[in-house]
N, C-alpha and C. Protein backbone atom coordinates (compact mmCIF):
# COMPACT_ATOMS: atom_id res chain seq x y z
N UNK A 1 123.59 89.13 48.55
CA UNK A 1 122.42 89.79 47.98
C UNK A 1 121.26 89.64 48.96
N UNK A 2 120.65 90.43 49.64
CA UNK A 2 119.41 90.75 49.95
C UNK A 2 118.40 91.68 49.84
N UNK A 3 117.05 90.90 49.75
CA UNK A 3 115.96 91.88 49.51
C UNK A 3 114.96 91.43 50.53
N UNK A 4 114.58 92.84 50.68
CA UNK A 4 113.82 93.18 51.66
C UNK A 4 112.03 93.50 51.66
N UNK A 5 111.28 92.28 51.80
CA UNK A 5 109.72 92.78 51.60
C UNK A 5 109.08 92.95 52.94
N UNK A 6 108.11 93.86 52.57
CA UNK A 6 106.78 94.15 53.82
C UNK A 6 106.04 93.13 53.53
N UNK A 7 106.13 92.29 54.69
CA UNK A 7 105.15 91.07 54.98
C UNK A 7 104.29 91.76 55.97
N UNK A 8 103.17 91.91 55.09
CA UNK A 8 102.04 92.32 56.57
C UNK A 8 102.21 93.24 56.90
N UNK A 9 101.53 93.94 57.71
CA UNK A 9 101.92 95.45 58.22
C UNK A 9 102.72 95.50 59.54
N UNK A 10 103.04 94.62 60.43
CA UNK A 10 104.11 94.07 61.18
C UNK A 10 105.42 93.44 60.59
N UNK A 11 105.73 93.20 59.87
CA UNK A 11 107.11 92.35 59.35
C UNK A 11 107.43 92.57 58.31
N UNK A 12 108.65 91.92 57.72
CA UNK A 12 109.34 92.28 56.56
C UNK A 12 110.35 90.95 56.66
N UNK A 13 109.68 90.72 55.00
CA UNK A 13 110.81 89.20 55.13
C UNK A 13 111.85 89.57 54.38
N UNK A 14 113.26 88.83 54.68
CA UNK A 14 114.29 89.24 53.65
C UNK A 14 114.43 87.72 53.23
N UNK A 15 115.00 87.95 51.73
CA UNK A 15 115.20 86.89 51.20
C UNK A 15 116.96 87.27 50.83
N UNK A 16 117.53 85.73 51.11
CA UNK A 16 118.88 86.34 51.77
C UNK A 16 119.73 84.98 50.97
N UNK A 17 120.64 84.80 50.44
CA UNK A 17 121.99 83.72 50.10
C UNK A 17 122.24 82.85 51.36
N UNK A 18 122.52 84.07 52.36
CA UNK A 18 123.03 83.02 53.55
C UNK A 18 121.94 83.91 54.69
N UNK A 19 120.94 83.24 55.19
CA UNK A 19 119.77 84.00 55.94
C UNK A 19 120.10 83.19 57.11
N UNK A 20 120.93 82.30 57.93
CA UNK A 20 121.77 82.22 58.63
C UNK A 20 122.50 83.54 59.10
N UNK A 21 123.44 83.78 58.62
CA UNK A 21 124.23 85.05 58.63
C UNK A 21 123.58 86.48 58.82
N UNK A 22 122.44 86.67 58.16
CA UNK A 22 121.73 87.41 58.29
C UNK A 22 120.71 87.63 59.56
N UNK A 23 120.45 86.26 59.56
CA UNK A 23 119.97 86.46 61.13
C UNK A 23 120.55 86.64 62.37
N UNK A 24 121.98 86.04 62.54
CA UNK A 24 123.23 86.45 63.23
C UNK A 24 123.32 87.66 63.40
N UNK A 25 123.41 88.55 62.23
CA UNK A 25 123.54 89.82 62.01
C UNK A 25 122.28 90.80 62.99
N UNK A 26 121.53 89.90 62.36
CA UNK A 26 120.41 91.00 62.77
C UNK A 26 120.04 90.71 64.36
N UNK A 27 120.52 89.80 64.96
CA UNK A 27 120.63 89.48 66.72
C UNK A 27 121.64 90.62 67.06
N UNK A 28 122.40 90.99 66.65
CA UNK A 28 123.65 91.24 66.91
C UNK A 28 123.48 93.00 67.24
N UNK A 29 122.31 93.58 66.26
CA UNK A 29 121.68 94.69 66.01
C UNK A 29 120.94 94.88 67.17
N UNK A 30 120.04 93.81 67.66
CA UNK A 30 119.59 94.17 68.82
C UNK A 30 118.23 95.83 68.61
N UNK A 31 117.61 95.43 67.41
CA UNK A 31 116.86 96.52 66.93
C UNK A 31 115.78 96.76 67.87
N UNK A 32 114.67 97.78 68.04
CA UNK A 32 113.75 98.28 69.06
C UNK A 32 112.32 97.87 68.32
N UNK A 33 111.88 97.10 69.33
CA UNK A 33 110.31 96.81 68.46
C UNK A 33 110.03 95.30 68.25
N UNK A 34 111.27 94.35 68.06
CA UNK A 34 111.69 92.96 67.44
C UNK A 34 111.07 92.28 68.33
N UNK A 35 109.47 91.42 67.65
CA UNK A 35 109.08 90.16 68.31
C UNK A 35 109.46 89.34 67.89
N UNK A 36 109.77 88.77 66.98
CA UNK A 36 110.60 87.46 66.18
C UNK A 36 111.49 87.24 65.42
N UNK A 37 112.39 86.71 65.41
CA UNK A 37 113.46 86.68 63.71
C UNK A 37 113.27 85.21 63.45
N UNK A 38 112.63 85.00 62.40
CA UNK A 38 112.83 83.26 61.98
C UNK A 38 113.13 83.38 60.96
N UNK A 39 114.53 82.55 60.89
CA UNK A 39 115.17 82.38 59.52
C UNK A 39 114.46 80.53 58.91
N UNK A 40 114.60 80.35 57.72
CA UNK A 40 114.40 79.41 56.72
C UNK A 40 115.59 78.97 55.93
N UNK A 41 115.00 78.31 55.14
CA UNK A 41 116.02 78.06 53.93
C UNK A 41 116.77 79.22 53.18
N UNK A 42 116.16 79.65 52.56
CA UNK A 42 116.23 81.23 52.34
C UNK A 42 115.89 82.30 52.59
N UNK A 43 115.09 82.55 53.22
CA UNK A 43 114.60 83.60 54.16
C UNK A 43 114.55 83.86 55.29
N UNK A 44 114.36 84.94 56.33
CA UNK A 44 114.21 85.73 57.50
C UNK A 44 112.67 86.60 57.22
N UNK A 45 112.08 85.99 58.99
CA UNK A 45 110.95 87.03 58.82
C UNK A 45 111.32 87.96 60.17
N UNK A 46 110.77 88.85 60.20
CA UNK A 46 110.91 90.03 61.13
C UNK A 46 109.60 90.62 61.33
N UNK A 47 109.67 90.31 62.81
CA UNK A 47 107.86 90.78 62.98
C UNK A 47 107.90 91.56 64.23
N UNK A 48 107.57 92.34 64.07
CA UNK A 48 107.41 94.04 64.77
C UNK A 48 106.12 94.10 65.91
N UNK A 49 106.50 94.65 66.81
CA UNK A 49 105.39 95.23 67.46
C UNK A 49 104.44 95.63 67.23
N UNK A 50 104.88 97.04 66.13
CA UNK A 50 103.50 97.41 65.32
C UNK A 50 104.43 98.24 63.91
N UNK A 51 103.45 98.88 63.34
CA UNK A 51 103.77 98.70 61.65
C UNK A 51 105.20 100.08 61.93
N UNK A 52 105.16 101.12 63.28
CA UNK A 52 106.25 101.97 63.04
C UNK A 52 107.36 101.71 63.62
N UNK A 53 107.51 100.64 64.78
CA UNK A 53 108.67 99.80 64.42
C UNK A 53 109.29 99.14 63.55
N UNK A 54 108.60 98.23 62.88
CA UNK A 54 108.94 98.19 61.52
C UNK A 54 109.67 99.07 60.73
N UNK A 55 109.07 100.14 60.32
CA UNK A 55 109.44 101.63 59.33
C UNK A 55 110.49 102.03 59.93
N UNK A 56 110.90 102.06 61.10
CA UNK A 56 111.99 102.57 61.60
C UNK A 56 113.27 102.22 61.67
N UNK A 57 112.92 100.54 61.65
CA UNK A 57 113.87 99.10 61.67
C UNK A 57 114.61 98.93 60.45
N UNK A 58 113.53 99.18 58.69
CA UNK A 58 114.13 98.93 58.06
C UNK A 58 115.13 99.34 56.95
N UNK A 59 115.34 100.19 57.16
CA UNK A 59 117.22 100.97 56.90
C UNK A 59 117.98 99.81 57.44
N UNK A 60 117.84 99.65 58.65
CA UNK A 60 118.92 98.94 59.62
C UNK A 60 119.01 97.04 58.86
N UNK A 61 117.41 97.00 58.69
CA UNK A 61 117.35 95.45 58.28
C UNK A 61 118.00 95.48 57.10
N UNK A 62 117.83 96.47 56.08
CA UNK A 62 118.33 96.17 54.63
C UNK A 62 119.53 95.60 54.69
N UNK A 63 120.32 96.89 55.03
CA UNK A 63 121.92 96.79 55.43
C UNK A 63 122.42 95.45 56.42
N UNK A 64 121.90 94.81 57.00
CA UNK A 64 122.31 93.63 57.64
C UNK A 64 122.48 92.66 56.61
N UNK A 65 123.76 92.36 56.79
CA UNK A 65 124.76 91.64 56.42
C UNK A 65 125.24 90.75 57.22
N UNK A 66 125.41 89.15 56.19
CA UNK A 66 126.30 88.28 57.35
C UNK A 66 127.72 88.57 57.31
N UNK A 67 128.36 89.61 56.63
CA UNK A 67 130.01 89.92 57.02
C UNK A 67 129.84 91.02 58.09
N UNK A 68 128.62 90.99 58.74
CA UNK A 68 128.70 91.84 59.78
C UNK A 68 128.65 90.95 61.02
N UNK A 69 128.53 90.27 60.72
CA UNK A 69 128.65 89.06 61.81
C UNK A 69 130.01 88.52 61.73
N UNK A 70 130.90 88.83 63.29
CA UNK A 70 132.35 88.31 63.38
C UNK A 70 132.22 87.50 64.24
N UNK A 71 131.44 86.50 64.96
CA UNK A 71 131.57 85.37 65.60
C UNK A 71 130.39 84.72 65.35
N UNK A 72 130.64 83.53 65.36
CA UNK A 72 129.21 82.59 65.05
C UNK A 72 129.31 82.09 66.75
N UNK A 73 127.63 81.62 66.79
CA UNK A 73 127.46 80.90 68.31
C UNK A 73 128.72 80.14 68.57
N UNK A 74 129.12 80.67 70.23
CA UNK A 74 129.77 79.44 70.54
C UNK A 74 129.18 78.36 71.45
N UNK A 75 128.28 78.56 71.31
CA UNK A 75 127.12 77.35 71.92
C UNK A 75 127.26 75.91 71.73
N UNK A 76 127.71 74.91 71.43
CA UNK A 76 127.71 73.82 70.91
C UNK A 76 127.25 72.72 71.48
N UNK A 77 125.96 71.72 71.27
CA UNK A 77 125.46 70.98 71.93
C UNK A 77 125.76 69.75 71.66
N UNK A 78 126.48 68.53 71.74
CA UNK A 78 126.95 67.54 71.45
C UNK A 78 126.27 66.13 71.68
N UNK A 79 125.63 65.27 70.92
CA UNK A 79 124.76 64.81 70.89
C UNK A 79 125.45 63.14 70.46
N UNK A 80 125.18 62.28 71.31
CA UNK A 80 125.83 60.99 70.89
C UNK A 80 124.64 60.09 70.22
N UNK A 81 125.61 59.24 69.58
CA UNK A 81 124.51 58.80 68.39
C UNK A 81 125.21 57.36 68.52
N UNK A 82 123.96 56.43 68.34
CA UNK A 82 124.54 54.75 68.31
C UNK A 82 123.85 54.29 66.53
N UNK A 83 125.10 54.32 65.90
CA UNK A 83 124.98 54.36 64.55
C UNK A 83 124.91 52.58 63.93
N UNK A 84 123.49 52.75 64.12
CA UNK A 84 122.63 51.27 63.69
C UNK A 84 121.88 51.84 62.48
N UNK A 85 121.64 52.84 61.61
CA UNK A 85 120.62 53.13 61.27
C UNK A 85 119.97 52.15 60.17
N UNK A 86 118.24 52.30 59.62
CA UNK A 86 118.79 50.85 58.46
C UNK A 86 118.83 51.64 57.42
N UNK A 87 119.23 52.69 57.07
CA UNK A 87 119.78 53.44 55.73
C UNK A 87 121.67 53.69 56.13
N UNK A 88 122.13 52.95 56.85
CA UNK A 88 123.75 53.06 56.75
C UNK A 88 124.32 52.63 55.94
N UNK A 89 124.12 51.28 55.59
CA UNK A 89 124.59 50.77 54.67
C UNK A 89 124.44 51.67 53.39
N UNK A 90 123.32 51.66 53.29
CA UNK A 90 123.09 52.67 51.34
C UNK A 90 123.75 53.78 51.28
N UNK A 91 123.30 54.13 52.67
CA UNK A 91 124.73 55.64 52.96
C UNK A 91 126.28 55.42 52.17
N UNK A 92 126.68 54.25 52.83
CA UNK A 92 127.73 53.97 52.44
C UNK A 92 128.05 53.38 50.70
N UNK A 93 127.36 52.40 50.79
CA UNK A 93 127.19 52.21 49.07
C UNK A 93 127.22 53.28 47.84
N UNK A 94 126.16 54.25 48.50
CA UNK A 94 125.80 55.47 47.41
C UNK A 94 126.83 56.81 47.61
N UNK A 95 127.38 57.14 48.99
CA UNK A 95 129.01 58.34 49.27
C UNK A 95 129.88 57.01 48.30
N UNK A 96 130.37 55.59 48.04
CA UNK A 96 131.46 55.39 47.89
C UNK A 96 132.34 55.28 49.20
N UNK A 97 131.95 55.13 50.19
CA UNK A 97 132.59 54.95 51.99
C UNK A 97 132.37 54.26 52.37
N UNK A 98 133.55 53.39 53.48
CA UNK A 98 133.02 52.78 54.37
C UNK A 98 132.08 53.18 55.35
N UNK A 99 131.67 52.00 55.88
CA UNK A 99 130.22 52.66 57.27
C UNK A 99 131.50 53.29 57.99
N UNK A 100 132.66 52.45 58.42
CA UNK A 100 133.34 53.25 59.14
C UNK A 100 133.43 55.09 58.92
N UNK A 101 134.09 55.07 57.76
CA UNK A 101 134.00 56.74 57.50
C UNK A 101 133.22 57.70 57.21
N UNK A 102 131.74 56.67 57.34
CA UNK A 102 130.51 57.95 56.65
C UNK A 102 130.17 57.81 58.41
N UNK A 103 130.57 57.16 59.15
CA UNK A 103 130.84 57.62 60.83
C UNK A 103 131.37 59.22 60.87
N UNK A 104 132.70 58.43 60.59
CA UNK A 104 133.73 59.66 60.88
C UNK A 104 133.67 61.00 59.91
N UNK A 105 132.90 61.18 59.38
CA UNK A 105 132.49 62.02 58.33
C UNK A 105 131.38 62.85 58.96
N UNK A 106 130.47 61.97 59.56
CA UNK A 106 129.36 62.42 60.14
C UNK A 106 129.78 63.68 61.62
N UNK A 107 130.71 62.55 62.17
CA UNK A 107 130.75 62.82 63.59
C UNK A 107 132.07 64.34 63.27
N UNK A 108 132.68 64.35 62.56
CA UNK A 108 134.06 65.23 62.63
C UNK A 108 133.59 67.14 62.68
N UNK A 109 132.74 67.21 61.61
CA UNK A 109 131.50 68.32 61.71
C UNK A 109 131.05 68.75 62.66
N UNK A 110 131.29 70.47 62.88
CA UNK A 110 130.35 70.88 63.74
C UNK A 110 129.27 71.73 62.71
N UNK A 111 128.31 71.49 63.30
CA UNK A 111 126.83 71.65 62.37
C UNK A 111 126.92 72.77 62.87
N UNK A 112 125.81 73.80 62.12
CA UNK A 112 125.11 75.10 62.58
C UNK A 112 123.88 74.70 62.46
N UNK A 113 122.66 75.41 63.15
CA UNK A 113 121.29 75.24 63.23
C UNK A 113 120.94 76.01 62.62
N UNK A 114 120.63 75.77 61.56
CA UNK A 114 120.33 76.88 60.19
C UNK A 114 118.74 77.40 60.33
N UNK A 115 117.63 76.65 60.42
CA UNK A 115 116.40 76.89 61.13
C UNK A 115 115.44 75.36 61.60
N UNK A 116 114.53 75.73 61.74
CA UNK A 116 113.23 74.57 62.81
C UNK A 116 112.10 74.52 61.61
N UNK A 117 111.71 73.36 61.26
CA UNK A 117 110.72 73.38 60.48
C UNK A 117 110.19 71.89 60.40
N UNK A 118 109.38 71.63 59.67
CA UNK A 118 108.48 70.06 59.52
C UNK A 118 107.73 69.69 60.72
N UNK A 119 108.71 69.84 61.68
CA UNK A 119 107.85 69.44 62.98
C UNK A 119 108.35 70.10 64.36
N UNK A 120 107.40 70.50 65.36
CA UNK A 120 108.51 71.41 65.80
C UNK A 120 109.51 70.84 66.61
N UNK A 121 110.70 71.62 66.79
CA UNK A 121 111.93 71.20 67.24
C UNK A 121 112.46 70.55 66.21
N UNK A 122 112.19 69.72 64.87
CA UNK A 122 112.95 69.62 64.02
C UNK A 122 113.87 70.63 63.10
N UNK A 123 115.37 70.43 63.82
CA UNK A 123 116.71 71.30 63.40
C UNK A 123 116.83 71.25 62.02
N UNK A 124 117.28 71.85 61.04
CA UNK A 124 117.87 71.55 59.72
C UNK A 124 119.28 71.82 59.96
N UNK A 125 120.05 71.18 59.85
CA UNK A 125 121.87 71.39 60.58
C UNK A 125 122.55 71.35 59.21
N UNK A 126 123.19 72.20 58.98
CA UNK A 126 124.19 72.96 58.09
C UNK A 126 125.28 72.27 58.13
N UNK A 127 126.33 72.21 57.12
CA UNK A 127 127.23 71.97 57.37
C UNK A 127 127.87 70.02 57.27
N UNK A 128 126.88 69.52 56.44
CA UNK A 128 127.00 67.92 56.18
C UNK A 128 128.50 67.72 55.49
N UNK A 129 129.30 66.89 55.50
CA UNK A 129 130.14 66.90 54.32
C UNK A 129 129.40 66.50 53.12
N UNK A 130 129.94 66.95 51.79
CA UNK A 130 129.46 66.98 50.52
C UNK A 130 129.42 65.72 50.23
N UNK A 131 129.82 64.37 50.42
CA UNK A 131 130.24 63.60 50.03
C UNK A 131 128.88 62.68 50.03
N UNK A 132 128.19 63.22 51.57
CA UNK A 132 127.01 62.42 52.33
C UNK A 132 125.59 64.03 51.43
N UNK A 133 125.86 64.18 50.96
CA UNK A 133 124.83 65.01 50.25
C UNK A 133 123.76 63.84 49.36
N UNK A 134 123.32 63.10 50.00
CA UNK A 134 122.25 62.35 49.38
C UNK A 134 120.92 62.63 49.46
N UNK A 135 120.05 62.31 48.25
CA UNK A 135 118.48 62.55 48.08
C UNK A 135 117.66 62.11 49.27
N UNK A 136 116.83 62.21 49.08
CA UNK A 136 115.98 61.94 50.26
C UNK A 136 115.67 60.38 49.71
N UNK A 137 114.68 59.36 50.51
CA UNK A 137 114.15 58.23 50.01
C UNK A 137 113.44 58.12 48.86
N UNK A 138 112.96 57.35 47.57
CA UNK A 138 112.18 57.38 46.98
C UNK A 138 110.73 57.67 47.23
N UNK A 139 110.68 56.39 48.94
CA UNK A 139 109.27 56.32 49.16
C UNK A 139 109.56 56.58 50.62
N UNK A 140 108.92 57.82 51.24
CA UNK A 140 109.41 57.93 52.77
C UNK A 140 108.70 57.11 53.48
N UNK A 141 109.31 56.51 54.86
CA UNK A 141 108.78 55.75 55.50
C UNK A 141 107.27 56.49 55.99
N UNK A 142 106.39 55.45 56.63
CA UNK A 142 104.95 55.67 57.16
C UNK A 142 105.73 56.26 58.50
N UNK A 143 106.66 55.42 59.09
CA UNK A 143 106.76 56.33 60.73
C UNK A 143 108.89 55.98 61.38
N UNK A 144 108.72 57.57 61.52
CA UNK A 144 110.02 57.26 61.52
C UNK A 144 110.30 57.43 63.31
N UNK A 145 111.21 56.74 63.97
CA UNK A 145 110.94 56.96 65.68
C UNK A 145 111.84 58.14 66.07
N UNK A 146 110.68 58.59 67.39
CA UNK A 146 111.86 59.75 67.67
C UNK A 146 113.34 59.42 68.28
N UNK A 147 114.43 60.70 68.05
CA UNK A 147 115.56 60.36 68.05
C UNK A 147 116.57 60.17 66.97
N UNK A 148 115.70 59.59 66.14
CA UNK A 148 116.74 59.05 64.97
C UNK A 148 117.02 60.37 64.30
N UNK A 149 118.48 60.07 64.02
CA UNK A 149 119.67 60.59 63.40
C UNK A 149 119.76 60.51 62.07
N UNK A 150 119.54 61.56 60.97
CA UNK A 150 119.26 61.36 59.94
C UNK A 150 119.95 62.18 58.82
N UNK A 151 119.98 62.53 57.49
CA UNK A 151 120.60 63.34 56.73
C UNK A 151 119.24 62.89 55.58
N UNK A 152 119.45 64.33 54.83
CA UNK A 152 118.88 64.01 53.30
C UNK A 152 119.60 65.70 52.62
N UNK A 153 119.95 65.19 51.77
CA UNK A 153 120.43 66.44 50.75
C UNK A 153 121.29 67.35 51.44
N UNK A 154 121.61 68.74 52.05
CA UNK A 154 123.03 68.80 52.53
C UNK A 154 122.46 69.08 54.00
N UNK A 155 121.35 68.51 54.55
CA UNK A 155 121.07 68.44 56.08
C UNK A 155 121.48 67.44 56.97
N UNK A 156 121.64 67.92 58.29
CA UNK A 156 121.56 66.68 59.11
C UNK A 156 120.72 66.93 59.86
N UNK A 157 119.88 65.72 60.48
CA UNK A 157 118.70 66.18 61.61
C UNK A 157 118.32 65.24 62.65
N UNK A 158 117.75 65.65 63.82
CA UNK A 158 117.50 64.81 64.66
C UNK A 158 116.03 64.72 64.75
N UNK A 159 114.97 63.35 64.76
CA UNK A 159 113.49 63.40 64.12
C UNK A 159 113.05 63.90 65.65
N UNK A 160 112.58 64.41 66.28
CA UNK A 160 112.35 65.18 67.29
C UNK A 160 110.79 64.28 68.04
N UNK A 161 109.75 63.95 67.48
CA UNK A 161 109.08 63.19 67.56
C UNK A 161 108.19 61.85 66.58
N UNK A 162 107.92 60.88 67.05
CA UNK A 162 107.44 59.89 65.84
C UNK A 162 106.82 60.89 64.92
N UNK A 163 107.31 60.49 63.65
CA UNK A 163 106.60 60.77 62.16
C UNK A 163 106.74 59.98 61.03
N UNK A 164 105.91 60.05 60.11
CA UNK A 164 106.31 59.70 58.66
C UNK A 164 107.82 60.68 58.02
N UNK A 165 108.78 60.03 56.91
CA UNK A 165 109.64 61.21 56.58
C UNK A 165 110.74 60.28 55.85
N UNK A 166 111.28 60.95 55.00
CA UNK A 166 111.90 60.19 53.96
C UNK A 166 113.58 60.91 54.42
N UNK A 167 114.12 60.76 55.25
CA UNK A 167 115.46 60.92 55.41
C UNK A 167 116.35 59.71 55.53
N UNK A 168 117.08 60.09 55.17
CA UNK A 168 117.94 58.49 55.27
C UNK A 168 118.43 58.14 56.73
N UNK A 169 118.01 57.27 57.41
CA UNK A 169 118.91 57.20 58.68
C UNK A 169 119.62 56.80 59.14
N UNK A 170 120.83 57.35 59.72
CA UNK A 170 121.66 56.93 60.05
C UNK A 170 121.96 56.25 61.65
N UNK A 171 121.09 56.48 62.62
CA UNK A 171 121.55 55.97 63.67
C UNK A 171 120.03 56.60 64.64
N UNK A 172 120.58 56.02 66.09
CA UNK A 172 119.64 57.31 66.98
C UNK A 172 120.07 57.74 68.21
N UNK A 173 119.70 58.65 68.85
CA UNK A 173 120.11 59.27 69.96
C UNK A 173 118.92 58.81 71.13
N UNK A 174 119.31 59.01 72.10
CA UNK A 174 118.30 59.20 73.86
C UNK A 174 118.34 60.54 73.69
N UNK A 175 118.84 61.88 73.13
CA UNK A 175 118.94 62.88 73.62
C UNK A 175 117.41 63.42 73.29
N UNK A 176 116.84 63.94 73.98
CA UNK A 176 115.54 64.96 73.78
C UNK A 176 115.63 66.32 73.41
N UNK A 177 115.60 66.02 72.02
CA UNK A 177 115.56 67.46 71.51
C UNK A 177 114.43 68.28 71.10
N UNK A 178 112.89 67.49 71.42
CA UNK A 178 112.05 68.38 72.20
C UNK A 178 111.16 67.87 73.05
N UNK A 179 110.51 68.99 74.28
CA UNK A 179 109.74 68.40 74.82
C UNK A 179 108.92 69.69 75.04
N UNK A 180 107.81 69.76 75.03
CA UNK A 180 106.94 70.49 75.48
C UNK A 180 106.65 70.77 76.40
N UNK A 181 107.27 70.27 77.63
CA UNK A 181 106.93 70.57 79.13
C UNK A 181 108.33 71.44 79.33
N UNK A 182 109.13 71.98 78.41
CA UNK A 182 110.34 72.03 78.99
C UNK A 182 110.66 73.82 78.42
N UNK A 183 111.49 74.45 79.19
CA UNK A 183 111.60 76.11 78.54
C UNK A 183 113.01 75.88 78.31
N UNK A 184 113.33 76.68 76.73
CA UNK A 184 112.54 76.44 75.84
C UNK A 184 111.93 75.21 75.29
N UNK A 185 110.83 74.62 74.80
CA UNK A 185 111.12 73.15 74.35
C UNK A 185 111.87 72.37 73.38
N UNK A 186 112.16 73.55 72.71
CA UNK A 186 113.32 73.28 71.07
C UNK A 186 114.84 73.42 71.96
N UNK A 187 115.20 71.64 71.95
CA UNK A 187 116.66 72.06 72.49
C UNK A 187 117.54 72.90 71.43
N UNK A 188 117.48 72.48 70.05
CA UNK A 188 118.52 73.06 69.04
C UNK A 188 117.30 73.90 68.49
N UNK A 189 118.12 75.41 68.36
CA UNK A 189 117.52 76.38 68.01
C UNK A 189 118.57 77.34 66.93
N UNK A 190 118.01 78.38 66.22
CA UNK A 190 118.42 78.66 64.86
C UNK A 190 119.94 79.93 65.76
N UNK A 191 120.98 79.21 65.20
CA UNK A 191 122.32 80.34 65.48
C UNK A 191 123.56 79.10 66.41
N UNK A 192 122.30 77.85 66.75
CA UNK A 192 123.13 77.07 67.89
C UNK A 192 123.93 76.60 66.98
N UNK A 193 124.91 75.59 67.30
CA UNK A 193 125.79 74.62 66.91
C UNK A 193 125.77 73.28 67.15
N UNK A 194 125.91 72.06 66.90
CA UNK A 194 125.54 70.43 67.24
C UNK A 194 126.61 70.35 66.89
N UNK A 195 127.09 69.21 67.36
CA UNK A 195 127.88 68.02 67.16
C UNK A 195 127.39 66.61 67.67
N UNK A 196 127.70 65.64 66.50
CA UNK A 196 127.65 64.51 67.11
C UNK A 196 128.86 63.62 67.07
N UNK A 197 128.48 62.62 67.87
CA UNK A 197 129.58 61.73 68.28
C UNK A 197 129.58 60.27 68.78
N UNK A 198 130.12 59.40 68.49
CA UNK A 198 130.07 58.04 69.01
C UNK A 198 129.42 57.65 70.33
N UNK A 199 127.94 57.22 70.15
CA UNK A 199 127.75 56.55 72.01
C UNK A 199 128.65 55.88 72.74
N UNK A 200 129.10 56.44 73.72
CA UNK A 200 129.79 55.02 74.13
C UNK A 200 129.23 54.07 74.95
């Protein structure tokens, strides 16, 4: 199911089931006029050159579909993680798992980069097993460090720079997944793929 609004006289957001897919789709279209596609949780915005690109675009946007999309990124960025986190344990207590297997649970997954939000370069990664589908903290920490490796509810994420944030954590990485001196500065971006995996 999607629907399609005029945001602004440049864009048109769709509100979409799988707005992943939809944004796939709509890369794939390669439409005339397209300054941005940012997908969300549930939505895609589409922002136009000017208002008759738009008008022209959206026939094409309605009809975009994620069964029009026959390959997902094969991009996959693989990210090692040294799994100390101090929410592992509860991880494990509250799935019913050993630390060992809420490891191997973690790591077996290849994520999709569903979209960027909270902070920038912070990924929301698709694709958690159900098992690790846990709430966020009661009380989120004052500062969480960058790097750390985290999940809350069916995300996984990497905290991109120091913040406050109530995710549970599981471990952390060296990998820089953003920097501002760097093109682009968002290493994981919306369509990519992650994996993580044991530091060695």
């Amino acid at each position: 199911m999607v629907r399609v609004i005029e945001y602004g006289p440049r864009a048109l957001l769709i509100e979409a089931e799988d707005p992943l897919g939809v944004f796939r789709a709509l890369g794939a279209l390669r439409l005339d006029g397209v300054v941005d596609v940012v997908p969300a949780a549930s939505t895609v915005l589409v922002t136009f050159a000017d208002s008759g690109a738009r008008d022209r675009a959206r026939p094409a946007v309605a009809a975009a579909s994620p069964a029009s999309t026959t390959v997902a990124s094969s991009e996959v960025v693989t990210i090692p993680v040294t799994y100390d986190g101090d929410d592992l344990d509860d991880v494990s207590r509250l799935s019913g798992l050993s630390v060992e297997e809420v490891v191997a649970r973690h790591t077996r997954v290849v994520y999709d980069v569903g979209f960027v939000g909270f902070a920038p370069g912070f990924a929301y990664l698709s694709g958690l097993d159900p098992v690790l589908h846990l709430p966020r903290l009661d009380s989120p920490r004052t500062a969480v460090p960058t790097g750390a490796v985290a999940i809350a509810g069916p995300y996984a994420a990497v905290y991109p720079t120091p913040s406050p944030g109530g995710w549970r954590l599981m471990g952390r990485t060296t990998v820089t997944v953003f920097d501002g001196r760097r093109y682009p500065p968002a290493l994981l971006r919306p369509g990519m793929r992650v994996r993580f995996e044991v530091a060695s």
